[in-house]
Structures are given as C-alpha cells and as structure tokens.
Protein backbone atom coordinates (compact mmCIF):
# COMPACT_ATOMS: atom_id res chain seq x y z
CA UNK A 1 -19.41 39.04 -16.43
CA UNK A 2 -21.48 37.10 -14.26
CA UNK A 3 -21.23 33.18 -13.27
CA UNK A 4 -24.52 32.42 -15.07
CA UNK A 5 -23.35 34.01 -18.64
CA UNK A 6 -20.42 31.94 -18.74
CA UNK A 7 -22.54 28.42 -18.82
CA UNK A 8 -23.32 26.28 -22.58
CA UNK A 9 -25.74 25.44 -23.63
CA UNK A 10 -27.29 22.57 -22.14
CA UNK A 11 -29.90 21.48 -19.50
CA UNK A 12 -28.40 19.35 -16.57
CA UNK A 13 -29.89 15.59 -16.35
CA UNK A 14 -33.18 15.49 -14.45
CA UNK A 15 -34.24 18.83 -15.18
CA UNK A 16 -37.64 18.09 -17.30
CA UNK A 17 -39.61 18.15 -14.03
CA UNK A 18 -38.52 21.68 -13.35
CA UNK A 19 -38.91 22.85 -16.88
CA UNK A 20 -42.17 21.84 -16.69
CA UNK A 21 -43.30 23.49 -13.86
CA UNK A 22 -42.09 27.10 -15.56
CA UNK A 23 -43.85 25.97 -19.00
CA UNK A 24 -45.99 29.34 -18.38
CA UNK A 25 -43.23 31.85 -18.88
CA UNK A 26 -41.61 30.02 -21.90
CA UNK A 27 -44.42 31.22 -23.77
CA UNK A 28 -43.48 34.51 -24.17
CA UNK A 29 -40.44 35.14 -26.40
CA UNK A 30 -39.37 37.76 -22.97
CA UNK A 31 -39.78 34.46 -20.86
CA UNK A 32 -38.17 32.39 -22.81
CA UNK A 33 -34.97 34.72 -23.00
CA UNK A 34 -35.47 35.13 -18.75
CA UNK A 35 -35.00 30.94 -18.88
CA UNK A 36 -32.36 31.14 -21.45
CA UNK A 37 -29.81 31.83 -18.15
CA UNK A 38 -31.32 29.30 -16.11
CA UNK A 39 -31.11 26.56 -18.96
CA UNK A 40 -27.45 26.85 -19.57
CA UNK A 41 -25.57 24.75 -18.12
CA UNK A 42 -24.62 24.70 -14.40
CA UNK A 43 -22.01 22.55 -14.38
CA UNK A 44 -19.52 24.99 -17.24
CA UNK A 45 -21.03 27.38 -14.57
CA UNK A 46 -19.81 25.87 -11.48
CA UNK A 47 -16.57 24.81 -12.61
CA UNK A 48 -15.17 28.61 -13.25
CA UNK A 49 -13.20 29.93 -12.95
CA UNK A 50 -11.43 26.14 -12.80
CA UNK A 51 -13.07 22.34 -13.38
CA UNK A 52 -13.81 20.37 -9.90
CA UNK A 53 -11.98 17.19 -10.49
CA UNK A 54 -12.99 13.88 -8.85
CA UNK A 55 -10.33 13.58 -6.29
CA UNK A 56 -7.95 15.73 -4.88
CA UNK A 57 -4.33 16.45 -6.89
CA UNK A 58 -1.45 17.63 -4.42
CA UNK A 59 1.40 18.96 -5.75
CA UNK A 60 4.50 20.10 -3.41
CA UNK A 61 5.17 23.52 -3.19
CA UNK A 62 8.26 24.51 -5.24
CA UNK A 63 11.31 25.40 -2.82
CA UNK A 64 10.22 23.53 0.09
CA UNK A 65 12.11 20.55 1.07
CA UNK A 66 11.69 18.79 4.16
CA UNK A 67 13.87 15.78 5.35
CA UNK A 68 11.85 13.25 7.42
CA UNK A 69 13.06 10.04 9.38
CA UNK A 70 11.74 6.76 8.55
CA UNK A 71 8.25 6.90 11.02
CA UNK A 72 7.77 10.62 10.12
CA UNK A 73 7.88 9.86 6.57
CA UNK A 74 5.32 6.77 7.24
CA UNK A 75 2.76 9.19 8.62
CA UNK A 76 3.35 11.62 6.32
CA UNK A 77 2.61 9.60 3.71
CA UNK A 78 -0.68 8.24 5.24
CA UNK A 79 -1.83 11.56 5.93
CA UNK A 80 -1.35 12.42 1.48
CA UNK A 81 -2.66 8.94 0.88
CA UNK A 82 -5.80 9.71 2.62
CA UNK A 83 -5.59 13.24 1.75
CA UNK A 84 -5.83 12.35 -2.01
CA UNK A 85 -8.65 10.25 -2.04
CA UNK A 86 -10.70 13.63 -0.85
CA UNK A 87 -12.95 15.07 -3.08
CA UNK A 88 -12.06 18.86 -3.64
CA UNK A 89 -14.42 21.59 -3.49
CA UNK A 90 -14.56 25.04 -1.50
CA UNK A 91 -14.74 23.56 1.93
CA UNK A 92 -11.82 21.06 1.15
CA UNK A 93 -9.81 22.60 3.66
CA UNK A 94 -12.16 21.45 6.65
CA UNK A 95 -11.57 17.60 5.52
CA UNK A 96 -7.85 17.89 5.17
CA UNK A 97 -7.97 19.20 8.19
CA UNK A 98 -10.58 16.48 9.57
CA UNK A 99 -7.41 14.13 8.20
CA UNK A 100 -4.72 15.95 10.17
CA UNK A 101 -6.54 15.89 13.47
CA UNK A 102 -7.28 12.27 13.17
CA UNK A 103 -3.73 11.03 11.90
CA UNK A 104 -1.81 13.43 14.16
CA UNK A 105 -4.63 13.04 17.38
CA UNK A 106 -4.94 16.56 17.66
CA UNK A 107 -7.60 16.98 20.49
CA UNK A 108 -7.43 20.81 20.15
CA UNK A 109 -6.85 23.11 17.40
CA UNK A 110 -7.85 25.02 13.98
CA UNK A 111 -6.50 25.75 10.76
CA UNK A 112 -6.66 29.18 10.45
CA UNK A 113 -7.07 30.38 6.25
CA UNK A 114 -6.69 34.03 5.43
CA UNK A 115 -10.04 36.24 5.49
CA UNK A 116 -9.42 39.16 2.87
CA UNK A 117 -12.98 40.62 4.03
CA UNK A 118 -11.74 41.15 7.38
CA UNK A 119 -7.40 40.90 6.55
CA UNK A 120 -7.56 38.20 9.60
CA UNK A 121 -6.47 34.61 9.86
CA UNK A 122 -9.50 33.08 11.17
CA UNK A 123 -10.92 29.60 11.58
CA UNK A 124 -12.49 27.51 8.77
CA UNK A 125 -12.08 24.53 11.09
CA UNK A 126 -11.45 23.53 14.32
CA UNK A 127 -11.94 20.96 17.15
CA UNK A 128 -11.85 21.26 20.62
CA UNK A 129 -12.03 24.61 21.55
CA UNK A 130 -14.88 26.44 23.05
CA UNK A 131 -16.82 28.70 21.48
CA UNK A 132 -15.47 31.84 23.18
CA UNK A 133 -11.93 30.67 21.79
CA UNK A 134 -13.24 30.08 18.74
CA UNK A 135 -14.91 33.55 18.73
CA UNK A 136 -11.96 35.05 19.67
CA UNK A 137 -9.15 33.30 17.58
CA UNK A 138 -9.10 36.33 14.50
CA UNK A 139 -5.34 36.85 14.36
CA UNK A 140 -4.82 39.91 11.98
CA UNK A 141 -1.54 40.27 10.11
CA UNK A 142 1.19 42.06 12.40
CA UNK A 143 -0.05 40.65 15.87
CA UNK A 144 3.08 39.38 16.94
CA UNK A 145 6.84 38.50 16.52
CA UNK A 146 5.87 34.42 16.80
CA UNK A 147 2.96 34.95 14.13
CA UNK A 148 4.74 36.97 12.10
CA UNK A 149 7.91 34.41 11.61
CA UNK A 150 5.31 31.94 10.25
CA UNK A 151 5.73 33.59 7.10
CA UNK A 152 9.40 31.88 6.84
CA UNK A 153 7.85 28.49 6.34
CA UNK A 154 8.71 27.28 9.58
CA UNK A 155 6.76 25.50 12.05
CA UNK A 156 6.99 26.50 15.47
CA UNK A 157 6.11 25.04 18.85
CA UNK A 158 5.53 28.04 21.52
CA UNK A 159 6.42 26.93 25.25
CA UNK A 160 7.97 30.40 26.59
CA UNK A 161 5.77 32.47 28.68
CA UNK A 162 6.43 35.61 27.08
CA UNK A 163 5.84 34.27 23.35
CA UNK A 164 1.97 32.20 25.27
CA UNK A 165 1.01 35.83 26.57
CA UNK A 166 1.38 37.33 23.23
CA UNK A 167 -1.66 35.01 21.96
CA UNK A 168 -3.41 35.39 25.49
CA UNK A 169 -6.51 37.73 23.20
CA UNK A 170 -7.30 34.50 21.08
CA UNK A 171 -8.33 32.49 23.46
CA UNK A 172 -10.86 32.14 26.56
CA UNK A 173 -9.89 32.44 29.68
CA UNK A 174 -10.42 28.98 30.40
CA UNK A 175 -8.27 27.49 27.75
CA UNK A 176 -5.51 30.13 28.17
CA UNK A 177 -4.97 29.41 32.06
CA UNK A 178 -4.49 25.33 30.81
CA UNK A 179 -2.16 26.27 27.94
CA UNK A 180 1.69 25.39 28.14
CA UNK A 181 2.34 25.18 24.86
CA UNK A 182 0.76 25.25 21.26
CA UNK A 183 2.01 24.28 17.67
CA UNK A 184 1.78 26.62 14.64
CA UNK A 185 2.68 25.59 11.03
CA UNK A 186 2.47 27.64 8.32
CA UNK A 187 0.80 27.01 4.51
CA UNK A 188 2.56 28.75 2.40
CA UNK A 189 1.63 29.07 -1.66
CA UNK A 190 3.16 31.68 -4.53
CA UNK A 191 5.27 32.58 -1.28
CA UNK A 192 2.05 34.13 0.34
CA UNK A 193 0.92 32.92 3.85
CA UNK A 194 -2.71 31.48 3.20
CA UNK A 195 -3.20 29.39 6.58
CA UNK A 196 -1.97 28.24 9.82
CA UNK A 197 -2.50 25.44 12.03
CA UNK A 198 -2.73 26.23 15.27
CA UNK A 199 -2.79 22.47 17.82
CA UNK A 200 -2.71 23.69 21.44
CA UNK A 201 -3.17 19.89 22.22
CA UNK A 202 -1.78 17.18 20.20
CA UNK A 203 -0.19 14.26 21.66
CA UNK A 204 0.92 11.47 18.98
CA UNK A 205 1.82 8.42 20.67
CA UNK A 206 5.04 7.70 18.33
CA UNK A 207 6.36 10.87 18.12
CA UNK A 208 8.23 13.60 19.91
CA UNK A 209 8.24 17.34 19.86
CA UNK A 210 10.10 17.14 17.20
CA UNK A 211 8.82 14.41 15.30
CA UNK A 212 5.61 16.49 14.82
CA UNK A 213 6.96 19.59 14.05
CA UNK A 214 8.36 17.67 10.86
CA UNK A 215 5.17 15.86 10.18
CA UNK A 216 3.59 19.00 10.11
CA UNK A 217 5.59 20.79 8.01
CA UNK A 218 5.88 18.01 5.52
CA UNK A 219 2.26 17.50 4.91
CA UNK A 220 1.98 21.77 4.62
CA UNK A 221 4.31 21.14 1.77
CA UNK A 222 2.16 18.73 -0.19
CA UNK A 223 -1.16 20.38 1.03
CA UNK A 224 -0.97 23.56 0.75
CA UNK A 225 -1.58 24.69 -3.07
CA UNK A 226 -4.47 22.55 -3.00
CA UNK A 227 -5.54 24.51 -0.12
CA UNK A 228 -5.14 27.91 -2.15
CA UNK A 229 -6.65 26.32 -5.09
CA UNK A 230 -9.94 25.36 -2.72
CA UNK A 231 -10.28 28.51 -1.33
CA UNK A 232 -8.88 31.35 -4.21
CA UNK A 233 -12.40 31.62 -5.94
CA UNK A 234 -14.26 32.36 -2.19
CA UNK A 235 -11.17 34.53 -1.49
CA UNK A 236 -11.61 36.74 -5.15
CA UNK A 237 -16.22 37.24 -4.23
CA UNK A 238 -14.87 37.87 -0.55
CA UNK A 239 -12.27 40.70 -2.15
CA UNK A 240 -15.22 41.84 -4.00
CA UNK A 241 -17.82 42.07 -1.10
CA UNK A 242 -15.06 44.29 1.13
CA UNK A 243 -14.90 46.70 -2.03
CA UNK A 244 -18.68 47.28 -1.96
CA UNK A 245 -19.37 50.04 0.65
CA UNK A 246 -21.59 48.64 3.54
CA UNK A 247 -25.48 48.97 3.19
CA UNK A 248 -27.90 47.94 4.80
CA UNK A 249 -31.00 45.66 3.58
CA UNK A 250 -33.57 48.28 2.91
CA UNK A 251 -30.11 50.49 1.09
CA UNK A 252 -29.12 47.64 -1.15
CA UNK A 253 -32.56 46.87 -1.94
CA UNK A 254 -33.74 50.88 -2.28
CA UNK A 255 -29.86 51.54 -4.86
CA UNK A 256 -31.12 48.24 -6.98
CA UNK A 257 -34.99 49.31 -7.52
CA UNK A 258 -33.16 52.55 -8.60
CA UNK A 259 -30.36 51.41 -10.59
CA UNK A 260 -31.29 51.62 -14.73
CA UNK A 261 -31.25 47.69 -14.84
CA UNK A 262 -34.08 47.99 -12.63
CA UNK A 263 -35.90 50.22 -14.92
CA UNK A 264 -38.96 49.29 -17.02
CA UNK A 265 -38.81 45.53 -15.40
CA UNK A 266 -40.56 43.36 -12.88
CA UNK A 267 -39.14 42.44 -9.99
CA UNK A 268 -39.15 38.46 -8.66
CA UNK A 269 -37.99 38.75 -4.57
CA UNK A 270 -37.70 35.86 -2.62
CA UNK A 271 -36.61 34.89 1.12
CA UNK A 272 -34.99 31.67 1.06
CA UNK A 273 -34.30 29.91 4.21
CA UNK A 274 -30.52 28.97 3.57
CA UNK A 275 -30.66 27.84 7.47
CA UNK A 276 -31.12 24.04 6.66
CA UNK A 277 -28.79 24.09 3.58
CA UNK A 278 -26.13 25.34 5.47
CA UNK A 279 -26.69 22.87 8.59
CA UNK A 280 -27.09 20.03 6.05
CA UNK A 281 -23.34 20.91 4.44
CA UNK A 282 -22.19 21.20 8.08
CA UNK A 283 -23.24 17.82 9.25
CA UNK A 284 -21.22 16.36 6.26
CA UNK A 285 -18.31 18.15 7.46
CA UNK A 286 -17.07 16.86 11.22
CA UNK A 287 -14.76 20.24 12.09
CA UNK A 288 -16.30 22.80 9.51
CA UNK A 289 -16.99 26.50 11.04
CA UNK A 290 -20.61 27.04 10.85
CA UNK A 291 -20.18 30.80 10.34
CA UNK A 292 -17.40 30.32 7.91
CA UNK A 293 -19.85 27.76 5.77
CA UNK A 294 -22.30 30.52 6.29
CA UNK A 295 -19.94 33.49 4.34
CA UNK A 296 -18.90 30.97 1.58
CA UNK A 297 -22.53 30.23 0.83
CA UNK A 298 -23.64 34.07 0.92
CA UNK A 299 -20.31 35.00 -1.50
CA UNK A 300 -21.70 31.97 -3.89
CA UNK A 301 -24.58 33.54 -3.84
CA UNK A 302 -23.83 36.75 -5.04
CA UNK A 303 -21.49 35.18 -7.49
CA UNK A 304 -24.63 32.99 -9.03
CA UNK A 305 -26.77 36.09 -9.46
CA UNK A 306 -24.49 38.74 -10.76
CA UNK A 307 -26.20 38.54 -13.87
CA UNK A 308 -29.70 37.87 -12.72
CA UNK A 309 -30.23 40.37 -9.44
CA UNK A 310 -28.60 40.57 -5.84
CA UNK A 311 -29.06 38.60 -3.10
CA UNK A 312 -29.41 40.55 0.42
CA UNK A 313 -28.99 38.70 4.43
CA UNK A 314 -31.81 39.54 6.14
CA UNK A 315 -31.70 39.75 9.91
CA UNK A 316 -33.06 36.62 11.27
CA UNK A 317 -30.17 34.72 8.34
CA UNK A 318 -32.34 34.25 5.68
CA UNK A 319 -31.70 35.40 2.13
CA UNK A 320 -33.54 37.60 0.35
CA UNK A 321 -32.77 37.02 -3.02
CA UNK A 322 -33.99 39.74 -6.05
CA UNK A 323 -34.69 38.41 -9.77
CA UNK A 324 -34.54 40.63 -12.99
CA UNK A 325 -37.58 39.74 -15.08
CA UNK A 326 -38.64 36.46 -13.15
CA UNK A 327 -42.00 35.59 -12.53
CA UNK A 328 -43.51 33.45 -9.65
CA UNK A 329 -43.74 29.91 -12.32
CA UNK A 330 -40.22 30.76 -12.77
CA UNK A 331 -39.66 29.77 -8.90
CA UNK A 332 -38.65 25.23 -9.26
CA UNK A 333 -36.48 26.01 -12.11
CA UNK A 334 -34.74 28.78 -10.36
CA UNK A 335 -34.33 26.56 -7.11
CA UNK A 336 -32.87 23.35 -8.83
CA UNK A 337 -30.62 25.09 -10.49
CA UNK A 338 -29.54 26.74 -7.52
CA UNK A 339 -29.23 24.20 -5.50
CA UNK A 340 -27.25 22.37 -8.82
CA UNK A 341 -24.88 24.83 -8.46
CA UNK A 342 -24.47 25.06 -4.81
CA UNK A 343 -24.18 21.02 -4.53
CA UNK A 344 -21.12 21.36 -7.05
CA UNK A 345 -19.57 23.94 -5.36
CA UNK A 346 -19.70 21.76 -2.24
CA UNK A 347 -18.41 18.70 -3.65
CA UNK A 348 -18.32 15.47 -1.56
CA UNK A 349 -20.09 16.81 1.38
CA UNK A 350 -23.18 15.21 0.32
CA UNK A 351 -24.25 13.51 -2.91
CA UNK A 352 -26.94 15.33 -4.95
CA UNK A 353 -30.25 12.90 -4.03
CA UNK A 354 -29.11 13.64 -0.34
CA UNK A 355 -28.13 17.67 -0.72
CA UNK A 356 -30.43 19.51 1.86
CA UNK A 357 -33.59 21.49 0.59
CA UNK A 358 -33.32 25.22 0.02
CA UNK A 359 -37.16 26.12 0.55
CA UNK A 360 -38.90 29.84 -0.42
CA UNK A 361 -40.46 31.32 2.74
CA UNK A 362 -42.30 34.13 0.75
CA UNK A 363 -42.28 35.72 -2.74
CA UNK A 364 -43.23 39.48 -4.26
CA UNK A 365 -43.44 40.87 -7.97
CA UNK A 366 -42.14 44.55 -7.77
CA UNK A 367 -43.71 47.10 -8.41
CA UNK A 368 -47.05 45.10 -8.46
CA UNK A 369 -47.23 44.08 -4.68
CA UNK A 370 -45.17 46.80 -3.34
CA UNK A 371 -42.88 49.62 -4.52
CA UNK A 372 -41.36 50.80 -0.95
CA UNK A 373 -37.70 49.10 -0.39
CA UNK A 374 -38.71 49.20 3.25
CA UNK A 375 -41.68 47.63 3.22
CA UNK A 376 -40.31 44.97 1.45
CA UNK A 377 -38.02 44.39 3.34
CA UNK A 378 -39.61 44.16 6.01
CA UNK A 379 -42.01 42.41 4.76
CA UNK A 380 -39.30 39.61 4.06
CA UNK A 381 -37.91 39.60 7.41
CA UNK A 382 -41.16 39.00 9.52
C-alpha cells in the first residue's frame, strides 16, 4: 500500500492557502475523494515506515568492543557528541560523515554505503577527490581480498603495493600515481556490511597510524546502526526500482495509460523541475553526492505516488510526474504537500520557510490534450 494511504487524517499547519487555491475540485463529491489523499496527513506519511526524531540516537552495535587509549577515547567521544546533536533524516550519513572529516582532518576520502540497485559500494559522500575518482569509485562485492576482509569488522590501512594496485580501477590516474596508502573501515549492522570509509589522506596531528585506525573503528561502532536506520527505507524503494524491468519514458508512460487503473479516468501530467530542489538540499549538505541526492529524491518520489500515479525522469533531469484523477486547480495543493513531504524526509538540511521551490514547467489532462504516450512525452521533455 502506498505512502499516501497510510497518512490520518489531518491537514498540516499552513495549508488553508493551498486548499484554497483547489476550492474548484472539492466541489464535486469525485474531487473531493481525489483531495481526500492529499489532505491526510504528511507528516504520519513521512515518518513510515519509522518516526524522524529530533536528534540523532546512536546505539553501539552489539558484539563490537573496541579498547581506546586516553586521547583516542577523547576524540572519539567528540566525534558522538557532535554526532548526536545531528538531526537524522535520509541523507544523515553525508553529515556524520561531514563530522568525521572535520574531527579526523581527512583531506581526501568517501564513505562508501551499499547501492542494492546497482549491488556496489558507492559514494554518498566524499571530499577531495576529483570527479573522475569519484566516477570511478563503485566497488562491487567480491573485488578484492583487502575489500572483502572488511566484512570482519576490521579497519585496515593499505600501504603494500600489491594490495594499492588491486584498487588502481577506483581511482583517476592522477590520484592513483600520488597514493601510498589509504584507510578503510568498515560499518557493520545485523552483521551485514552497509558502508565503508575509504581516507586516502588523513593526517591527524595527535595521532599515529594506529591511533586512527582505533578512532575509526570506535566511532563505526556507535555510528553505524544509525547509519542503516538513515538509509534502510531508500535501500527497500531502491530494491524495488531494480525489480521493475527497465523502460523507457514513452514505455512506462504507454504500460500506465494502458494499465486498468488508467481506465475510464483523466490523466493530470506534470514536468517538475526537481533541478533546484535537489541543488538547494545539496548546498545544505558540505560533502553530499549530487547524483546520490539525485536517486534518493527520484525513489521518494515514486514512494509518494504509489497510490496516486508514477513519476518518470525525463532526459534533460526533470520529472515527469502522472496523477490519477487530478485536475489542473488540483496543482498548489499537490506541490505543498510534496514539497511537505520531501522537506521531512530531508530533515535538517534546511528548515521548511527556507526549503527550495519545486516549480511545474508544463501540465496536460489525458486523453483531452493528447492520447499518444510519445507525444507526450515528448512534449514534456522539450
């Protein structure tokens, strides 16, 4: 059952200007049932399948112990100290990490969380590292000996030649042929592997080899269930998207127009230009991936209208988004809810009165201004 059936019933604060504004539809006993979704709460809706809380809890993974000396455990416990007064949310990893990089002055690396989509450890965020690195740096489960013993909860620091070359495909050129060594700690959860941190320069000015190596692991202990926490609902619609077989625009469109849901009903499409949104949410966030953000938004998005339509990428990265029984006054209550939604999802990159706009480049009513999948959508993408 979809996101949007799971909400109570109530109207969020502030949304009388919006109600307004889709006062035409209401009239109808069909409209009013269209709204009915919309007017449910968004907050029940963003908080499944679990509640947001204000701050960050961490919790120690069960089974790990890790024995720190006096200035280890000092940093260690600045780094939870500041971790905990984060705000969680889906792109909570990117601050923690934000934290690490800061605390630990790591002047090059990435944490690394697990893609399911693409069965890759890839970078959510990073610092440092140019963008053919960073393009690059997909390490799939398997690639080698080093990355493979990450899964025993130990962090490593690779010096050896032999053990570099082995990552010598995740990286440029340029930032191979200055690498003599890198760190890699593991974040383990449930005993499943769900990120590494990968510093290829980090150079604390109170602590050794060593001395890292422990800090490291010690905060992974403490960090990383909220870590899984953050990222298991994206990881579940990410699941979901690799089960659907690949389509493109005009497909998905063409199977929905078909599908019996479709039958008998109008049609609200919309291209929304996501582009700002998503640059807005990245600005908030110093180290955040700008594709990653990208993939998180689009799997929200599908998530927020599996009861209400799809929601297709169009070419130039704009969204175009398909309504069941919507009409065009329907349009400012959809968006604030939206962007209600999207805002909670993304907690404590921005507050709400500063959240960036989501604006509607062009609309359609199907089958009255066009019946052809094709046309539509290519309509939508010029």
């Amino acid at each position: 059952m979809g996101l949007l059936r799971k909400a109570a019933d109530a109207v969020p604060a502030g949304d009388t200007g919006a109600s307004r504004q889709g006062a035409a539809s209401r009239k109808s006993g069909e409209g009013s049932a269209r709204l009915g979704l919309l007017k449910r709460s968004i907050q029940a809706l963003a908080s499944s399948p679990e509640p947001v809380p204000a701050a960050l809890e961490l919790t120690a993974s069960p089974g790990l112990s890790v024995s720190l000396a006096a200035d280890q455990g000092t940093i260690v416990r600045q780094i939870i100290a500041e971790s905990r007064s984060l705000s969680d949310g889906v792109e909570l990893p990117s601050r923690l990490f934000t934290t690490l990089r800061k605390r630990l002055s790591i002047s090059k690396g990435a944490l690394l969380l697990y893609d399911p989509l693409r069965l890759e450890y890839a970078p959510w965020a990073s610092y440092g590292f140019d963008q053919t690195t960073l393009h690059r740096m997909r390490i799939p489960l398997g690639a080698n000996e080093t990355f493979n013993a990450l899964a025993n909860g130990e962090a490593l620091q690779v010096t050896a030649a032999e053990q570099l070359s082995a990552f010598q495909q995740f990286f440029s050129s340029r930032e191979f042929s200055s690498l003599t060594r890198f760190f890699l700690c593991p974040y383990i959860h449930d005993e499943t592997l769900i990120g590494v941190l990968l510093a290829a320069e980090m150079q604390h000015p109170s602590l050794d080899a060593a001395g890292l190596l422990s800090c490291l692991k010690g905060v992974a202990a403490e960090i990383s269930p909220a870590l899984q926490k953050a990222r298991s609902f994206l990881m579940n619609l990410s699941q979901a998207r690799a089960a659907r077989p690949p389509a493109a625009p005009e497909e998905r469109v063409a199977r929905l127009l078909e599908s019996p849901a479709a039958r008998g009903k109008k049609m609200l499409f919309l291209a929304l230009a996501m582009g700002p949104y998503v640059r807005g949410i990245a600005a908030a966030h110093e180290d955040l991936d700008l594709f990653r953000l990208r993939e998180d938004v689009r799997n929200l998005m599908d998530a927020f209208l599996a009861d209400l339509g799809v929601a297709v990428m169009l070419p130039a990265g704009n969204l175009l988004v398909c309504l069941q029984d919507f009409q065009k006054e329907d349009i400012p209550l959809f968006l604030h809810q939206l962007k209600h939604f999207l805002n909670v999802q993304f907690a404590g990159a921005l507050p709400p009165e500063k959240a960036p706009r989501i604006d509607v480049l062009k609309s359609r009513i199907w089958p009255d201004e066009g019946t052809d999948p094709s046309e539509l959508v290519a309509f939508f993408s010029s």
